[in-house]
Protein backbone atom coordinates (compact mmCIF):
# COMPACT_ATOMS: atom_id res chain seq x y z
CA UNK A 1 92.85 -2.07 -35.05
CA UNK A 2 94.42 -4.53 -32.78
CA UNK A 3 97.49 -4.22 -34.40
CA UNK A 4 97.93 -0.69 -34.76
CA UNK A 5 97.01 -0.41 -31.17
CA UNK A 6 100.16 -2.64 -30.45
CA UNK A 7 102.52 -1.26 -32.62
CA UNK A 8 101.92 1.71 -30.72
CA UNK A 9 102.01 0.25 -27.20
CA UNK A 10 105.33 -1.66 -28.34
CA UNK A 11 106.89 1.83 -29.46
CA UNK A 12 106.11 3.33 -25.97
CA UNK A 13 107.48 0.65 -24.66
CA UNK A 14 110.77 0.42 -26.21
CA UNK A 15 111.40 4.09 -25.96
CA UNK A 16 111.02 3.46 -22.01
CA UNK A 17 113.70 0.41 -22.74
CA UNK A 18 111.04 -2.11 -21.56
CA UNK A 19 111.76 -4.57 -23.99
CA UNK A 20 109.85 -7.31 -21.46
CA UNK A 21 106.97 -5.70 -21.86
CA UNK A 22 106.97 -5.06 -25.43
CA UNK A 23 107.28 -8.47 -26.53
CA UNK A 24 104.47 -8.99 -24.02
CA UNK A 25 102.28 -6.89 -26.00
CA UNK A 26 103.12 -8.51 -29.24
CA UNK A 27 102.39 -12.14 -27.56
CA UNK A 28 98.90 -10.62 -25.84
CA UNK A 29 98.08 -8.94 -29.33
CA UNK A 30 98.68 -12.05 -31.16
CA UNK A 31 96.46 -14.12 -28.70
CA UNK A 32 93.42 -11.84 -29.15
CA UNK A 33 93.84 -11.51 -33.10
CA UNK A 34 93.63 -15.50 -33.09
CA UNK A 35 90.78 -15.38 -31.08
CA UNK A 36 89.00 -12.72 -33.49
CA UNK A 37 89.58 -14.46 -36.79
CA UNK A 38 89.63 -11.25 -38.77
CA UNK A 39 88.87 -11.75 -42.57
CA UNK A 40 90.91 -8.77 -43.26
CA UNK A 41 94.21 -7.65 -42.03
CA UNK A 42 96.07 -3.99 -43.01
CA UNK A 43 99.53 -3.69 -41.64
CA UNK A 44 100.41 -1.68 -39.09
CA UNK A 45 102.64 1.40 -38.28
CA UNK A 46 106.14 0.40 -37.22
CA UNK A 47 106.83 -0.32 -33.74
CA UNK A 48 110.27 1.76 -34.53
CA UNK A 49 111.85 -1.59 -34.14
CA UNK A 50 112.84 -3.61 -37.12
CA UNK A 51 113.11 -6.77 -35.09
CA UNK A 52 109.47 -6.14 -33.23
CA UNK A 53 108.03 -5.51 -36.92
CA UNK A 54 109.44 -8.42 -38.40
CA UNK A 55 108.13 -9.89 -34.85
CA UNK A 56 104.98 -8.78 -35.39
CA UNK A 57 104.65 -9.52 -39.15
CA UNK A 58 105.86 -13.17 -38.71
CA UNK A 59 103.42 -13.96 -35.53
CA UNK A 60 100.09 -12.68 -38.15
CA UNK A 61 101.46 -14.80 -40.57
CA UNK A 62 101.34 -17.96 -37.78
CA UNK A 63 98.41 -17.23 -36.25
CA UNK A 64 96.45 -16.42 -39.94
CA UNK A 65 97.16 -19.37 -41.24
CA UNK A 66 94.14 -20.91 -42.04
CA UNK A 67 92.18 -18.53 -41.09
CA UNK A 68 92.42 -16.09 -44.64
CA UNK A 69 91.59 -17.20 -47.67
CA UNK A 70 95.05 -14.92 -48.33
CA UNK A 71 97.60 -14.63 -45.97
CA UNK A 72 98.67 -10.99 -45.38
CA UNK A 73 101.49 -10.12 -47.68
CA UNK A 74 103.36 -7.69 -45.73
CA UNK A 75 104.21 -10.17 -43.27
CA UNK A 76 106.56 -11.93 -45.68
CA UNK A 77 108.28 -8.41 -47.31
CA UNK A 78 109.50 -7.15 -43.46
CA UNK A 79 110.66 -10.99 -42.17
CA UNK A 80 112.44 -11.26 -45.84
CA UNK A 81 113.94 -7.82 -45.13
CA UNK A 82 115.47 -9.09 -42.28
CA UNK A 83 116.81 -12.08 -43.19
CA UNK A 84 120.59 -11.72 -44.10
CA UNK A 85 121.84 -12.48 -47.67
């Protein structure tokens, strides 16, 4: 939930050009989903920003570690998307 809730707030965001307070989001989302230990994560809806998904992917990845006895997938498919051949 928290990260679906941020992918949206990050969308709004960009598509007011706040780019500030988008990565905000992502850092304030990331904060509370370390703090919650989920045992579970689902990825989220795009952002509409490849950059803020791969963003958001890789920061999950970070701040799960440890945490899951499996690390979310999905992280690794959009930050290896990104990454140029």
């Amino acid at each position: 939930m928290v990260l679906d809730q941020v992918a949206k707030d990050i969308s709004e965001e960009l598509s007011q050009g706040e780019r500030e307070f988008a990565l905000r989001s992502a850092m304030d989302a990331l904060k509370r989903l370390k703090s919650m230990s989920p045992q579970r994560l689902k990825k989220p809806e795009s952002t509409g920003s490849a950059k803020f998904d791969a963003l958001l992917a890789a920061g999950v990845r970070l701040v799960m570690e440890g945490n899951l006895p499996h690390v979310p997938r999905w992280g690794s498919e959009i930050t290896t998307a990104l990454v140029p051949r």
